[in-house]
Structure formats: C-alpha cells, structure tokens
Protein backbone atom coordinates (compact mmCIF):
# COMPACT_ATOMS: atom_id res chain seq x y z
CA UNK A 1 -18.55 -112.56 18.31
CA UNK A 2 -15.02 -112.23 16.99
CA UNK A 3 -13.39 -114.85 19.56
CA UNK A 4 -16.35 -117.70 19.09
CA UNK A 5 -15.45 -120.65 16.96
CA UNK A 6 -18.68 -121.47 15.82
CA UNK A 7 -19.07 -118.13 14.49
CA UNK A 8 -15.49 -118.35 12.86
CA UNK A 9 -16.57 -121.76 11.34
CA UNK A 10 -20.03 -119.64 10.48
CA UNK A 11 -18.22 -117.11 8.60
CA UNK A 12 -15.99 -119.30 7.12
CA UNK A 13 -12.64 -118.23 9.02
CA UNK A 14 -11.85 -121.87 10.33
CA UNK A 15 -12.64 -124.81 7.72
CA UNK A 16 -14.96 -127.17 8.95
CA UNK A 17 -16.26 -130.89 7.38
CA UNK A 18 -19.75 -129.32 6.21
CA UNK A 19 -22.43 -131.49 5.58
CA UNK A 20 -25.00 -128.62 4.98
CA UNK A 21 -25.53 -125.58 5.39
CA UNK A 22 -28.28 -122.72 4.30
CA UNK A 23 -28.48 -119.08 4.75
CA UNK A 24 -29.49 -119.32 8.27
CA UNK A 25 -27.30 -122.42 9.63
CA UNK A 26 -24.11 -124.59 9.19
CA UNK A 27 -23.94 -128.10 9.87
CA UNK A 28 -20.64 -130.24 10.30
CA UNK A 29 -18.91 -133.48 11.57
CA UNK A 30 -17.81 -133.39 15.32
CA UNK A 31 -14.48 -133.44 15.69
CA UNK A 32 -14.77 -135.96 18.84
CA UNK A 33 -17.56 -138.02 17.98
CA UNK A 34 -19.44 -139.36 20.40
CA UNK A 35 -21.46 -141.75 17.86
CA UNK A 36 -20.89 -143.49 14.02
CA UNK A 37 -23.05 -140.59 13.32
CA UNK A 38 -21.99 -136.99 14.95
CA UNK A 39 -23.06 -133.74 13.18
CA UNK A 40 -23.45 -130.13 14.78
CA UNK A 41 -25.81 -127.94 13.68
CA UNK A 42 -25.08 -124.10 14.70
CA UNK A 43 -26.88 -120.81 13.12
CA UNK A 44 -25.10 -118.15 11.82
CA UNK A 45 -26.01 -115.66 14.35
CA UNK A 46 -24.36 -115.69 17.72
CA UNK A 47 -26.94 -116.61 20.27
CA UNK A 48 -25.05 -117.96 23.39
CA UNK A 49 -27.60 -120.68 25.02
CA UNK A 50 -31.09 -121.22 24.52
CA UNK A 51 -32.13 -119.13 27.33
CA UNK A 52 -31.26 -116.44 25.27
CA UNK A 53 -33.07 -117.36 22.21
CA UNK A 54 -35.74 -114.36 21.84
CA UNK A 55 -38.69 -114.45 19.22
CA UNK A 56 -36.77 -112.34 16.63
CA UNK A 57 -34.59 -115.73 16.39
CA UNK A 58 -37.39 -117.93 15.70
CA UNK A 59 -36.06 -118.48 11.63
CA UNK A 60 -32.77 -119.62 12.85
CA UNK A 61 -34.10 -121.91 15.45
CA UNK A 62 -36.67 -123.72 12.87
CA UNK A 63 -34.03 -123.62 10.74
CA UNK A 64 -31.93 -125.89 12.57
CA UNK A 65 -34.83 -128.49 12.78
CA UNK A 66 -35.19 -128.24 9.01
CA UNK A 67 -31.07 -128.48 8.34
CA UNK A 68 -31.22 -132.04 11.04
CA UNK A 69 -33.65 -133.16 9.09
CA UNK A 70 -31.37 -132.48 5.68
CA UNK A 71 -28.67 -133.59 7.91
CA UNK A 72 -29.93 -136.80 8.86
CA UNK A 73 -31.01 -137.46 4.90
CA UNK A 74 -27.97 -136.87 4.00
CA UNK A 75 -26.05 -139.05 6.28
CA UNK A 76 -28.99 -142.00 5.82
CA UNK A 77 -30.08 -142.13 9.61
CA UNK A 78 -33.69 -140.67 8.69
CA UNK A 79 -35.03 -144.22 8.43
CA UNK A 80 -33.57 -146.29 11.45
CA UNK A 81 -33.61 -142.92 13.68
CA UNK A 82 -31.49 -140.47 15.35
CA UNK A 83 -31.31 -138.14 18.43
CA UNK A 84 -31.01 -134.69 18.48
CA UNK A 85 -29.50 -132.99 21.57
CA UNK A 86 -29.21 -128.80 22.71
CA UNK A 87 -26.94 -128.43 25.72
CA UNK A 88 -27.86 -125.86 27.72
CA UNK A 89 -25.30 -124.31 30.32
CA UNK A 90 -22.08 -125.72 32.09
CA UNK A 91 -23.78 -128.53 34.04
CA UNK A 92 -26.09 -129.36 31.35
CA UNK A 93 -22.20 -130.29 29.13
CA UNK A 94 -22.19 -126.97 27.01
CA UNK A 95 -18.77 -126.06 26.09
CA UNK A 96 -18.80 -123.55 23.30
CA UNK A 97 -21.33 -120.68 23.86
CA UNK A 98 -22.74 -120.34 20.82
CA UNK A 99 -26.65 -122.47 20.23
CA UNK A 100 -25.75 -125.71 19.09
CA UNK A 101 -27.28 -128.65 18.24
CA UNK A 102 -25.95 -132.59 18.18
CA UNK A 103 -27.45 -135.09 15.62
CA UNK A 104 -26.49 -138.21 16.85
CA UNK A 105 -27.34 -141.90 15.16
CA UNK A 106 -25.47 -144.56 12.73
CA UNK A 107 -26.34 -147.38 15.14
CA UNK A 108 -28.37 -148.37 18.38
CA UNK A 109 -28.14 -145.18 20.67
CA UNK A 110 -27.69 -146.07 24.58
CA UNK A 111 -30.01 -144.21 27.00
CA UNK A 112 -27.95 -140.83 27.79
CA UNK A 113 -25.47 -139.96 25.43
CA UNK A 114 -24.74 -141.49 22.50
C-alpha cells in the first residue's frame, strides 16, 4: 500500500534503525519505546490485522516468529526472557494497519504492557 509506513520502511522509502531483517520481514527499534528493549517486527507484504492473515501468508507469519527469535539474540534478551505482543484492531491499541509485532524485554516486564 503506497500510503502505509510500514510498507515504506519495508521497501526501504523511510530509513528505519534495523536490527534484522530477511526476505520475508523487517525488524526495527520503536521509535517510542515502551521498554529498555522495544523492537517491531513487520513482513514485507501488506496484511492489515491478523484477521486478515489467510493461509497463503503462512511464510511471512512463521517468519516473524523466526526473525523475534533472531531479534531477541541479537539484542541478548533470549536468556532472561521477553514478550512478544500482535495488536489486533483499534481497541485492542493497533495504530498502523499493517501486521505487526512488539518484542518487548531488557528488564522485569510488568503484567500488561511493558
């Protein structure tokens, strides 16, 4: 989608603080952290929520359990532990449309959010 962000930071349009990325996903630092540790994993391809993930998306979506795993190597929180959060829909706190998922860790993690 030409007007998503994700997808711009996808494609490389807007520059982004990657930590990894493969052919199937990007992952970067959240701009407004909500813990010491606060990376977003997105795939390439536009799927708005995950109520609209369909079976042909299945790579993509294992992907992004493979890259939090990379992701949370990489940042040293696969020891101690992390938390990995998908926001789905308005109430639920999803603000850009476009499947994402939160690693969260780098210290003791409250109950709710980070």
């Amino acid at each position: 989608m030409e007007d998503c962000i994700f997808c711009k930071i996808a494609n490389g349009t807007i520059p982004s603080k990657k930590v990894y990325e493969d052919e199937d996903t990007v992952a970067f630092d959240d701009i407004h952290p909500m813990a010491p540790v606060h990376v977003v994993i997105i795939p390439r391809n536009h799927i708005p929520t995950l109520m609209d993930v369909r079976k042909a998306d299945m790579n993509s979506i294992g992907s992004m359990f493979i890259a939090a795993q990379e992701v949370a190597r990489i940042k040293g929180i696969d020891e101690r532990g992390f938390r990995v959060v998908i926001n789905c829909n308005e109430d639920a706190g999803q603000v850009i449309f476009h499947l994402h998922m939160h690693v969260l860790g780098g210290g003791k993690l409250k109950d709710g959010l980070a």
